[in-house]
Protein backbone atom coordinates (compact mmCIF):
# COMPACT_ATOMS: atom_id res chain seq x y z
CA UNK A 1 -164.86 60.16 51.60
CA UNK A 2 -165.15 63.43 53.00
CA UNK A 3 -162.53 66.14 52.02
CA UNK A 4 -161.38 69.22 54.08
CA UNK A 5 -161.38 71.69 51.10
CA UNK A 6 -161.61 75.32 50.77
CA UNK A 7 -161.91 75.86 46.92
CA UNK A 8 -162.67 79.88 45.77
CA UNK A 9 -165.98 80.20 44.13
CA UNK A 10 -166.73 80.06 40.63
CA UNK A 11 -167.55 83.75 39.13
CA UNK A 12 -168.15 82.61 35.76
CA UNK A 13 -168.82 85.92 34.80
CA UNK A 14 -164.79 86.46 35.30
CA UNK A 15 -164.04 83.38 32.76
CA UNK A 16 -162.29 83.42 29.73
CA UNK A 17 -164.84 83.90 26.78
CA UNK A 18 -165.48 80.48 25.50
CA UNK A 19 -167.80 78.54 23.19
CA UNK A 20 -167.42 74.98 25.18
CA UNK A 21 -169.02 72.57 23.37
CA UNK A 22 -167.54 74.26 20.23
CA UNK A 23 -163.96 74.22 21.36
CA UNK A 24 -164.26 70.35 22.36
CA UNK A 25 -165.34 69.10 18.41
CA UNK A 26 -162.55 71.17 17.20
CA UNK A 27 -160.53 69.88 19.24
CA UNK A 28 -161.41 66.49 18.74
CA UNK A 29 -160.20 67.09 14.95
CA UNK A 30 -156.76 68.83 15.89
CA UNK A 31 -155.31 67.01 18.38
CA UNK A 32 -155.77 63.43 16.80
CA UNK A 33 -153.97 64.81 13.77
CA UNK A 34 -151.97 67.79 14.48
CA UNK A 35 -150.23 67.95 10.99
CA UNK A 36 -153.67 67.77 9.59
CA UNK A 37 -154.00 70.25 6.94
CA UNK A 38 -158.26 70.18 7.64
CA UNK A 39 -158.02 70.80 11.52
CA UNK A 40 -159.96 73.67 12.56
CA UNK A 41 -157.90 75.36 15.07
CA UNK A 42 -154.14 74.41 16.99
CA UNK A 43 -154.65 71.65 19.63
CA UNK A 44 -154.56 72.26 23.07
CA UNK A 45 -152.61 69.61 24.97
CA UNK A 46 -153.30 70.46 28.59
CA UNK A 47 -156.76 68.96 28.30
CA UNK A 48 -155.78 65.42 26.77
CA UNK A 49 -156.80 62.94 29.25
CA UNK A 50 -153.99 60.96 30.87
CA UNK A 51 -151.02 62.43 28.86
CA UNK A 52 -147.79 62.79 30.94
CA UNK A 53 -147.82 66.63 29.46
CA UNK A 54 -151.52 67.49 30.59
CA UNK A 55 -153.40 68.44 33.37
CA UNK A 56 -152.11 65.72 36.76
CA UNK A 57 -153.61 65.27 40.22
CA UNK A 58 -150.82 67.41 41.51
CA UNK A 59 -152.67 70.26 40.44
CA UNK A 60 -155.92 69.53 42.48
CA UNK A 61 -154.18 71.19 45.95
CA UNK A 62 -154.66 74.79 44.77
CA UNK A 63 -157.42 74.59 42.66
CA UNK A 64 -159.53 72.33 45.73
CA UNK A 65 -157.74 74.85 48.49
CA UNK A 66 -156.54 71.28 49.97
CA UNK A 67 -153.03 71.38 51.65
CA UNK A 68 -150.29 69.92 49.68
CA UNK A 69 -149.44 66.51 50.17
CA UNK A 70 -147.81 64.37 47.66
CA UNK A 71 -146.63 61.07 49.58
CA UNK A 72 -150.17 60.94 50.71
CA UNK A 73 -151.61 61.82 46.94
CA UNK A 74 -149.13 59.01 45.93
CA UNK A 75 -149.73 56.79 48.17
CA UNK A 76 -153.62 56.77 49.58
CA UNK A 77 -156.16 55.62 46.37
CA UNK A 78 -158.83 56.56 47.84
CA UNK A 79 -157.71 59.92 48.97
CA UNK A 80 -156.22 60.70 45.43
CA UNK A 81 -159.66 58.99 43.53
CA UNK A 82 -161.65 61.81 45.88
CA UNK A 83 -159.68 64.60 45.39
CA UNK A 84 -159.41 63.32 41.26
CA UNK A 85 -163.52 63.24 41.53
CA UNK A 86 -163.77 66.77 43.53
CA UNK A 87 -161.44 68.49 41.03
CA UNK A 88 -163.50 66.79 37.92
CA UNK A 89 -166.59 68.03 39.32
CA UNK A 90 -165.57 71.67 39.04
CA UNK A 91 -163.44 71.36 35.48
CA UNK A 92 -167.09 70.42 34.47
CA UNK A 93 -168.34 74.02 35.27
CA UNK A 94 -164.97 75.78 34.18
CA UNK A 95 -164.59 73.88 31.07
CA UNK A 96 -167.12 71.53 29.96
CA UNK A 97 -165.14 68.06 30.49
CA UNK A 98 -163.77 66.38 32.99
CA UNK A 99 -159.83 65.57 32.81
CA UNK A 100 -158.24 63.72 35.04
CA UNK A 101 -158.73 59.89 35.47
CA UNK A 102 -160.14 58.83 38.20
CA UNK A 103 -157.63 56.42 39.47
CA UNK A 104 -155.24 55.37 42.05
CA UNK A 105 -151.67 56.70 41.08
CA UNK A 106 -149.74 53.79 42.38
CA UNK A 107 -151.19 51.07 39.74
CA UNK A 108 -152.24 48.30 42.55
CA UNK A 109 -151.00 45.25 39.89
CA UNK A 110 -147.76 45.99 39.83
CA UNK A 111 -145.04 43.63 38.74
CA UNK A 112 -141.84 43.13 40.92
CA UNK A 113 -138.66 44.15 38.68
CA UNK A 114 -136.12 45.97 39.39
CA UNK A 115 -135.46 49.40 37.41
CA UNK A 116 -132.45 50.77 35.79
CA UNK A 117 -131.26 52.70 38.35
CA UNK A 118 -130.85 49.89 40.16
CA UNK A 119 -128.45 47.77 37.72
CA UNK A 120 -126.28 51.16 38.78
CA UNK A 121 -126.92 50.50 42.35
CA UNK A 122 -128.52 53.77 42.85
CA UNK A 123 -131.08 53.99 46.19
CA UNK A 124 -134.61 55.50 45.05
CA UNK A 125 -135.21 58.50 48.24
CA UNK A 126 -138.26 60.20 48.83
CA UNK A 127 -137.38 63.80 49.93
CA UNK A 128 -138.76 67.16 48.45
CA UNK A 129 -142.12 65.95 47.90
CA UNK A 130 -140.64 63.45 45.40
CA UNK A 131 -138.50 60.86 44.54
CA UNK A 132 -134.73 61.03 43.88
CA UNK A 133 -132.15 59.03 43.13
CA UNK A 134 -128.80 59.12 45.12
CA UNK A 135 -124.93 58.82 43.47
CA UNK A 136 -123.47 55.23 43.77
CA UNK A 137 -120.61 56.31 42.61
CA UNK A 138 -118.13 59.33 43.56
CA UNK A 139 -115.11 59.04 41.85
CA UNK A 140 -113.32 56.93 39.40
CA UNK A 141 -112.17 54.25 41.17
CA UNK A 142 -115.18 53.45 42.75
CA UNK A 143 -116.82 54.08 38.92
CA UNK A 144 -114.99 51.75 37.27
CA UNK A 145 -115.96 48.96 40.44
CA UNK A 146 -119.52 50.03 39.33
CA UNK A 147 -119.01 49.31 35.96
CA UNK A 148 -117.48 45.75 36.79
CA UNK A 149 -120.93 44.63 38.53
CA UNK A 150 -123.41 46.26 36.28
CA UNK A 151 -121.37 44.05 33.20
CA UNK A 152 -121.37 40.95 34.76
CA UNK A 153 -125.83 41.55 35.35
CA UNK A 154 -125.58 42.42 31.76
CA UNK A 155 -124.78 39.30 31.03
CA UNK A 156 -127.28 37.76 33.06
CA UNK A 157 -129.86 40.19 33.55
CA UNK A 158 -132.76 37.88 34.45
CA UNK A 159 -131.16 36.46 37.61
CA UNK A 160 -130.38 40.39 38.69
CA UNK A 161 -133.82 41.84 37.41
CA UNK A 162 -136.81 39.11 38.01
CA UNK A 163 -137.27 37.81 42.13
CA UNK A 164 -136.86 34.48 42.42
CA UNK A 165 -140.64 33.58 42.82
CA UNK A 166 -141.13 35.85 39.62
CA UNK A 167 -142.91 33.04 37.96
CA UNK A 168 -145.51 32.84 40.42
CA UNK A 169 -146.18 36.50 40.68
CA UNK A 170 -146.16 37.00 37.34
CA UNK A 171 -149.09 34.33 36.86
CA UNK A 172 -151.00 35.78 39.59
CA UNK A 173 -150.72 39.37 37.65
CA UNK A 174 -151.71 38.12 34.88
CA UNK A 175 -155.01 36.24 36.16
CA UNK A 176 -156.24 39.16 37.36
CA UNK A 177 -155.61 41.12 33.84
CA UNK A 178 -151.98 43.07 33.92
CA UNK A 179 -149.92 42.11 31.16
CA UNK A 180 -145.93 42.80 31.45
CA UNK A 181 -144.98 46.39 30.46
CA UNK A 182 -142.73 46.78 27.10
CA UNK A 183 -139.48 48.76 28.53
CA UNK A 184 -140.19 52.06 26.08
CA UNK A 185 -139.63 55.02 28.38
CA UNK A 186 -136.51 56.03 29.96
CA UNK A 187 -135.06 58.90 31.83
CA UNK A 188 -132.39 59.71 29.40
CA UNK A 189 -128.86 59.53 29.56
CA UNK A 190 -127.55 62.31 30.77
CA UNK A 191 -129.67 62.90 33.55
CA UNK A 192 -129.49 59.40 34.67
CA UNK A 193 -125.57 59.13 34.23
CA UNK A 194 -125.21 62.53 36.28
CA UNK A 195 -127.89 60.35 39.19
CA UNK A 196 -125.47 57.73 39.18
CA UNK A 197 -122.12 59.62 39.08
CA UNK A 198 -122.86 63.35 39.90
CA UNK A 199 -122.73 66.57 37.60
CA UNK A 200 -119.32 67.79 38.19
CA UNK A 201 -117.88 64.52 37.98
CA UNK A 202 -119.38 63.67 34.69
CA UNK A 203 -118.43 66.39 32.90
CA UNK A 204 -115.17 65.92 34.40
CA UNK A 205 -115.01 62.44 33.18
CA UNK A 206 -115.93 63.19 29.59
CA UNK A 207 -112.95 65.78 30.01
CA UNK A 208 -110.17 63.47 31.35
CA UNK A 209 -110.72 59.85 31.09
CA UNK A 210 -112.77 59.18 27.46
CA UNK A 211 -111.79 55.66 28.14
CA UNK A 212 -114.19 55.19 31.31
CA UNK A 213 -116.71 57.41 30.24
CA UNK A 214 -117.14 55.41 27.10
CA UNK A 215 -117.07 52.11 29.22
CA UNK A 216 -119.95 53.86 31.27
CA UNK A 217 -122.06 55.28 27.93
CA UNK A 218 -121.69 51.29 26.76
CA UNK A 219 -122.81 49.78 29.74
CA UNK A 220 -126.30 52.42 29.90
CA UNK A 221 -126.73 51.38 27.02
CA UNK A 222 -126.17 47.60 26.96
CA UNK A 223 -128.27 47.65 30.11
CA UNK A 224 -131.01 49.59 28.49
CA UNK A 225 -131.01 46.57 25.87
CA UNK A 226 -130.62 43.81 28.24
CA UNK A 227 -133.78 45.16 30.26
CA UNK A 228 -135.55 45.65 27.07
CA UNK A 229 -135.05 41.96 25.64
CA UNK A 230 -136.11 40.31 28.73
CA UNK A 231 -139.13 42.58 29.30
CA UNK A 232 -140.55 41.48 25.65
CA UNK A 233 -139.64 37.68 26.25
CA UNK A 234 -141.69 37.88 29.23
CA UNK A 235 -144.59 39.80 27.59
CA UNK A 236 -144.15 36.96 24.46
CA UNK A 237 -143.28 39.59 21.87
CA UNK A 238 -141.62 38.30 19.05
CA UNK A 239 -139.69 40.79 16.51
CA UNK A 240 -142.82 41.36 14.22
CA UNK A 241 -145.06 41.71 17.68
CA UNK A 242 -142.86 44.14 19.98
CA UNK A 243 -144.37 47.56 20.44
CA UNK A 244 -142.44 50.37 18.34
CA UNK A 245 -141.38 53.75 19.90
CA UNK A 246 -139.55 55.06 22.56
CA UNK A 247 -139.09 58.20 24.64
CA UNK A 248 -136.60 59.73 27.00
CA UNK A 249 -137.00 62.47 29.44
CA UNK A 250 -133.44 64.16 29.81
CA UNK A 251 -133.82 67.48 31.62
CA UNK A 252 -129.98 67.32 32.37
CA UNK A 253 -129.24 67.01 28.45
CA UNK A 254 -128.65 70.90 28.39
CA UNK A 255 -125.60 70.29 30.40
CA UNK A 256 -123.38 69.07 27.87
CA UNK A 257 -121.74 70.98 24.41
CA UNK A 258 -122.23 68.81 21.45
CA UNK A 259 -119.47 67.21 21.20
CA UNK A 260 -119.87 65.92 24.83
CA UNK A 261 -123.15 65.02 23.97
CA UNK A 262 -122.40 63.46 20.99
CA UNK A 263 -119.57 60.95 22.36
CA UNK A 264 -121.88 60.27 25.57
CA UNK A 265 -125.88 60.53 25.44
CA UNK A 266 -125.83 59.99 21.11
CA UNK A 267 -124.80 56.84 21.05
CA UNK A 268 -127.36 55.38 23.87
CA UNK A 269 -130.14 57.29 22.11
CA UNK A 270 -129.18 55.86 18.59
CA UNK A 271 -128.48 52.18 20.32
CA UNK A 272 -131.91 52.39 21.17
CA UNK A 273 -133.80 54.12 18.52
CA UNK A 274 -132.17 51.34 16.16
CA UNK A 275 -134.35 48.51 18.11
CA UNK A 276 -137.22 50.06 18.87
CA UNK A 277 -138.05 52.26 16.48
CA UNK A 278 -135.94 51.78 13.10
CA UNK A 279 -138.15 53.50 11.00
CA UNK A 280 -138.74 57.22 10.69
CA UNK A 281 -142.32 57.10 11.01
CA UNK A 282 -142.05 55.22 14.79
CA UNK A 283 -142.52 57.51 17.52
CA UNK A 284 -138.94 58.91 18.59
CA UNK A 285 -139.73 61.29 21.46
CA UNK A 286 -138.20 63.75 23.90
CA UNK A 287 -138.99 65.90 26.70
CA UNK A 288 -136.31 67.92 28.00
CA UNK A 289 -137.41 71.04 29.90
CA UNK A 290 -134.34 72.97 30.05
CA UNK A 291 -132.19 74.95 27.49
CA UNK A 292 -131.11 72.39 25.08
CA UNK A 293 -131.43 74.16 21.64
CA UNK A 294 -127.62 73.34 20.86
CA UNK A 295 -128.14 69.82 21.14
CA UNK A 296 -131.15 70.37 18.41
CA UNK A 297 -128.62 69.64 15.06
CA UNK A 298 -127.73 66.25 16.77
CA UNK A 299 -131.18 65.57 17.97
CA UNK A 300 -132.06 65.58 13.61
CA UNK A 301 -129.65 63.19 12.66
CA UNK A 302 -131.65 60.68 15.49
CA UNK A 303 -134.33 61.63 13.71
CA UNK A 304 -136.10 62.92 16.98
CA UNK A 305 -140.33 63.31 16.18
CA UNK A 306 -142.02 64.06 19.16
CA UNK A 307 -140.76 66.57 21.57
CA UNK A 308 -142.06 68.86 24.84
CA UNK A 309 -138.52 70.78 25.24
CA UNK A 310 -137.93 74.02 27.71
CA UNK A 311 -139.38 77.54 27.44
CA UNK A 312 -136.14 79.17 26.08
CA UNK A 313 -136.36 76.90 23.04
CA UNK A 314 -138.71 78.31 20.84
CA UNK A 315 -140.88 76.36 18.03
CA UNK A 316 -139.83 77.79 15.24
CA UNK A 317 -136.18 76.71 16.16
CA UNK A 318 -137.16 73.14 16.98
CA UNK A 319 -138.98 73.19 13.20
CA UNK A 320 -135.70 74.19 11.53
CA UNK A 321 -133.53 71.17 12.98
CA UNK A 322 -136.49 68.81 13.32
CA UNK A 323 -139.19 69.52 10.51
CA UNK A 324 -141.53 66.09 11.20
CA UNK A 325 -141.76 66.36 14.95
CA UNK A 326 -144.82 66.89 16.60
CA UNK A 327 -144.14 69.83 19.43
CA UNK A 328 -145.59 69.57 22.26
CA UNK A 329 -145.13 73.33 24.37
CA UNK A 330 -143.95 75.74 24.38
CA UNK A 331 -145.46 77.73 27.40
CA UNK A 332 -143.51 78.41 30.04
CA UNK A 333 -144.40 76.05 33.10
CA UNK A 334 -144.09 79.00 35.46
CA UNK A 335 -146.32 81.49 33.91
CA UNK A 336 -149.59 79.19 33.65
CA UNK A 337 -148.46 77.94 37.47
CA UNK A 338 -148.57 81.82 38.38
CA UNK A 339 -151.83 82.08 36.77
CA UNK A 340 -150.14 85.33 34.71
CA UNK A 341 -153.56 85.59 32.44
CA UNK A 342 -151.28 88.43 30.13
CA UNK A 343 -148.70 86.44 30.00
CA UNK A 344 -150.24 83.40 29.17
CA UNK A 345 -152.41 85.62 25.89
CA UNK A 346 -148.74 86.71 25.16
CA UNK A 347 -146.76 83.30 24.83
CA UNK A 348 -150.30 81.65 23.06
CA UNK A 349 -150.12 84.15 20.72
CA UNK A 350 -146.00 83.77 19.83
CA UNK A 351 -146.95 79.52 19.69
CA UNK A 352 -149.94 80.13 17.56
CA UNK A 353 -147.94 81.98 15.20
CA UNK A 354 -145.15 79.79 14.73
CA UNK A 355 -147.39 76.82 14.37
CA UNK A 356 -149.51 78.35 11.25
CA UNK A 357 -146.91 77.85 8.48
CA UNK A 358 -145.67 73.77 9.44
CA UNK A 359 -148.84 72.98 12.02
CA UNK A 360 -147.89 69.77 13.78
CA UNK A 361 -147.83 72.28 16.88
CA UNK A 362 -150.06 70.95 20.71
CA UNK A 363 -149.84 74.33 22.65
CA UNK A 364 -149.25 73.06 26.39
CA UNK A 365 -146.49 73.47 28.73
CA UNK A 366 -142.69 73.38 27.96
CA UNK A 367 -142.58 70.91 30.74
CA UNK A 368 -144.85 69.11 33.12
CA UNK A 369 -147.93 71.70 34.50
CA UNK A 370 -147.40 72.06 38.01
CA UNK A 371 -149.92 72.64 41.35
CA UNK A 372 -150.97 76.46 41.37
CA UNK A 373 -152.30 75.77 37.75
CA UNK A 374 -155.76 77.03 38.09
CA UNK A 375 -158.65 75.67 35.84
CA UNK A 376 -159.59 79.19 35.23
CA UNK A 377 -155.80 79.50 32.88
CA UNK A 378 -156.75 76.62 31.36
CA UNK A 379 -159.67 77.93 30.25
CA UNK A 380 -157.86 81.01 29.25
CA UNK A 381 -155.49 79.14 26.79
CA UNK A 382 -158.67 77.36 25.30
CA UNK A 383 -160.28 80.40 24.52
CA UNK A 384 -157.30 82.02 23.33
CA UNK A 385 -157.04 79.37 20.94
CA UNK A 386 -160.73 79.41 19.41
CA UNK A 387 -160.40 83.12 19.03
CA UNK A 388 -156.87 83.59 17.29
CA UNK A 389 -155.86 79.48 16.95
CA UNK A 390 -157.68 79.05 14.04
CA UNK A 391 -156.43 77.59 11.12
């Protein structure tokens, strides 16, 4: 396929000092055991192949000089696998691997269920070069109508979740190699109760009517279980067999005080936690990029392990409340995006230093790493760890 690009030309004489092949067997060590007490040097996350915290195909626009366009990046293979190839192709002369998988981003086996947002009746839009999901409810009348549907599918979810010729599609799928997914990833409950319902409104609700907005925490999280149980049945897990671990991304967490929190989003994550990960060593993970360090005391008693949490909420905080987690951050999204090459040194430096006492640090992005993310600060970040990372 050809591709209409305009990418700058490598100076490598303008690169980031860095011994490549060096860097990659150290961090080969580090990142597959970040507690390690033997690892060479902090781990660098933003290089780790196919992790939702890592380097993404949304970053090939700037760094190809290719006009943006997600929908088509989403939604044309080929394009995306060509673009994926292009951008490979030069991370192999910036720094020494290539990182992003070469794939479609729309699996094409894909099996038809329905999602939780719509148990909630919420419409999935495409606007903003993504996808949102719009209110289905806008007050508390028409809330507590919601609430009467979604607990009547509880009870039946399989009727409400599979298509009728589910049977048949799911044998097809299956002859051609997919297996059914294992429902362990979530957008978490705040930000998907303030989709369904609205910000104001929720906060609101937890303010004036406890009553409803404890019927509407129960029924997130009896859905959450309900979708769960049928997803294993149909993958044949038993309760010896059934992956372990689960994770929630809940940017809108920071919205709510602790004791809202508490009565509301605690309970869902706990529900959960309890059936898919009951012991402390299963992976109990969070992303939230936003300013949640007061939810941090309540996030310990969950027993929260694995977290990637916003730029305002520093490591050596996140170690106090939550001394076993493995951090994932905490670089500041918009500073690698902006390609700020001092202020990128500066905030590896901080990270780096907080990480030497406890380890179990990934230096990456608090947050997802977004297009304008040039190779070249990637590079920058590696070498800033092999010269001052070092354990």
């Amino acid at each position: 396929m050809q591709l209409e690009m305009n990418p700058p030309p490598i100076d490598k004489t303008s690169l980031a000092p860095l011994d490549i092949e060096r860097f990659w067997a150290d961090q080969e060590q580090a990142i597959a055991q970040p507690f390690g007490r033997t690892i060479p040097q902090v781990p660098c996350g933003l290089v780790v192949v196919g992790h939702e915290f890592a380097m993404q195909p949304e970053c090939v626009f700037a760094e190809l000089g290719v006009a943006e366009d997600f929908w088509r990046l989403y939604n044309d293979g080929d394009w995306c696998v060509a673009l994926c190839k292009a951008y490979n192709d030069r991370a192999e002369q910036i720094i020494g691997r290539r990182i992003l998988a070469e794939r479609p981003l729309t699996p094409p086996l894909k099996f038809p269920f329905k999602k939780l947002h719509e148990v909630f009746e919420c419409e999935s839009v495409w606007m903003s070069d993504s996808w949102w999901i719009k209110e289905s409810a806008h007050n508390e009348r028409e809330l507590a109508e919601l609430l009467d549907r979604v607990e009547a599918r509880i009870d039946d979810m399989r009727s409400f979740l599979l298509p009728d010729n589910w049977a048949e599609e799911k044998a097809r799928l299956e002859a051609l190699g997919a297996r059914v997914p294992a429902y362990r990833f979530q957008r978490g409950p705040v930000t998907l109760a303030t989709s369904i319902y609205g910000i104001e409104n929720l906060i609101y609700l937890l303010m004036d009517n406890r009553e409803l907005a404890g019927r509407f925490r129960d029924a997130i999280l009896g859905a959450m279980l309900a979708i769960g149980r049928l997803l294993d049945e149909e993958a044949g897990h038993t309760a010896e067999t059934a992956p372990r671990g689960f994770q929630f991304n809940d940017d809108n967490c920071y919205l709510l005080n602790p004791e809202m929190y508490e009565f509301f989003a605690y309970p869902i994550i706990k529900g959960v936690f309890d059936q898919y990960c009951p012991d402390p060593a299963d992976r109990r993970a969070q992303h939230s990029d936003s300013a949640m360090a007061h939810i941090l005391p309540l996030l310990s008693r969950l027993g929260i392990n694995w977290t990637n949490f916003g730029p305002t909420v520093m490591i050596d905080e996140i170690r106090r409340w939550l001394p076993t987690a493995e951090i994932w951050g905490e670089l500041a999204p918009y500073t690698v995006m902006y390609n700020d090459e001092a202020g990128i040194v500066e905030q590896c430096r901080r990270d780096i230093a907080m990480a030497r006492e406890g380890r179990g640090v990934v230096l990456t992005t608090a947050g997802s790493v977004n297009n304008g993310t040039l190779l070249s600060s990637v590079r920058l970040v590696m070498s800033t760890i092999q010269r001052e990372g070092r354990y």
